[in-house]
Protein backbone atom coordinates (compact mmCIF):
# COMPACT_ATOMS: atom_id res chain seq x y z
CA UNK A 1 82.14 142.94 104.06
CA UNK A 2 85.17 144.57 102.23
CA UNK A 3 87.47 143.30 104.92
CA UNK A 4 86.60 139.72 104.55
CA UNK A 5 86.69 139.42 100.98
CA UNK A 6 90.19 140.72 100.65
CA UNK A 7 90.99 138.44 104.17
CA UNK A 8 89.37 135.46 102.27
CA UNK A 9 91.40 135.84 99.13
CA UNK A 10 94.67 136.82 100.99
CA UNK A 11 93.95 132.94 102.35
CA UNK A 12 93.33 131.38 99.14
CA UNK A 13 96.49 133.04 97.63
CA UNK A 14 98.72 131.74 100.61
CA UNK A 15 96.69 128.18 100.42
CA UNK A 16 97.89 128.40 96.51
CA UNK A 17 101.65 129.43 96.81
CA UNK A 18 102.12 127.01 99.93
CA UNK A 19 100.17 124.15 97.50
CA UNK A 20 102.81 125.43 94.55
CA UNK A 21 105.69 124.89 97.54
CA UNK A 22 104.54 121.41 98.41
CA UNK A 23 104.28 120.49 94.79
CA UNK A 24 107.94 121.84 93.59
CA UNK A 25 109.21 119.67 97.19
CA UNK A 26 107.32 116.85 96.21
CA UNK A 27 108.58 116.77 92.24
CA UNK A 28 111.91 117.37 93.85
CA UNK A 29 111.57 114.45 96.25
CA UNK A 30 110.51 112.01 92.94
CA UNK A 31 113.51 113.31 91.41
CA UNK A 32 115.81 112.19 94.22
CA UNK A 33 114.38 108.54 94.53
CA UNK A 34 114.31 108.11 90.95
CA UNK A 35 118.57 108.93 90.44
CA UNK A 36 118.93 106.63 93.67
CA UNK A 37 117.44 103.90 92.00
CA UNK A 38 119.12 104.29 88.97
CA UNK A 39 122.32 104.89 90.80
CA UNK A 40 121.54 101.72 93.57
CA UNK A 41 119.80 98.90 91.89
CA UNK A 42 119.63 96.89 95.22
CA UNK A 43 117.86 100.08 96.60
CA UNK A 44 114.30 98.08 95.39
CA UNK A 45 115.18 95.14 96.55
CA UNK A 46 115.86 96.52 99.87
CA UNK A 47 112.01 98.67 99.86
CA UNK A 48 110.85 95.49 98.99
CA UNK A 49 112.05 93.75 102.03
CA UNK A 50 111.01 96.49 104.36
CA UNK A 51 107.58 96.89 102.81
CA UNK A 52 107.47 92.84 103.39
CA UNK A 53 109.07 93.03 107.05
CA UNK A 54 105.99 96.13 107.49
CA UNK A 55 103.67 94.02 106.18
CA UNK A 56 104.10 90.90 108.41
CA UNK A 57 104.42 93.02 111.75
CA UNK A 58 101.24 94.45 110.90
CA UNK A 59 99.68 91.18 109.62
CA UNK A 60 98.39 92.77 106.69
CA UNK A 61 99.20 89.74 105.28
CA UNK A 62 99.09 85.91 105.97
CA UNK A 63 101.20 84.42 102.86
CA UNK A 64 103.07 85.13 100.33
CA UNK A 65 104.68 83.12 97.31
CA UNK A 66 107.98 84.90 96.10
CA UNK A 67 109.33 83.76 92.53
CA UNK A 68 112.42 85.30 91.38
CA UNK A 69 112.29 86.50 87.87
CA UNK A 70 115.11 87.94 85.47
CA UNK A 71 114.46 91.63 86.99
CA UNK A 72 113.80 90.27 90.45
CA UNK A 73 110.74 91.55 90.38
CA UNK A 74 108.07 89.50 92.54
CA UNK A 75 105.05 87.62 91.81
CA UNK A 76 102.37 88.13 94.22
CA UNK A 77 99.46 86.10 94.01
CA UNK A 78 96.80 87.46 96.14
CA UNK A 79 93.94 85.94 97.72
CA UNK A 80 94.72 82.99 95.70
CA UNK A 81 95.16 79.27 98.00
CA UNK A 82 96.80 76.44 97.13
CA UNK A 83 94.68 73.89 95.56
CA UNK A 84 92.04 76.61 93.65
């Protein structure tokens, strides 16, 4: 019984450094996007197009009205038809 307790919480201390890991790589990761943004406005435009491109190969979506505002920044107006 000795032997699995001390297996059991060599685990959870291996599940909680490699959870520590992942988080560190992930803040990291944020990190990186966020000074590419800042560094390549167009880089949003460009997600937006492929997250649009993504969207109509996997016809997740039907339409879509695009206005472009001051911070090109779309509009979406979901679920919403012309007329209502």
């Amino acid at each position: 019984m000795l032997r699995y307790a001390e297996a059991e919480k060599k685990v959870l201390i291996e599940q909680a450094k490699a959870e520590a890991e992942a988080a560190k790589l992930q803040a990291e990761a944020i990190n990186t996007v966020g000074a590419a943004a800042q560094q390549y406005p167009e880089w949003r435009q460009q997600e937006f197009i492929r997250a649009f491109a993504n969207a109509l190969e996997n016809e997740s979506i039907q339409k879509m009205i695009f206005v472009p505002t001051e911070a090109n920044i779309p509009i979406v107006e979901a679920g919403r038809t012309v007329g209502n």
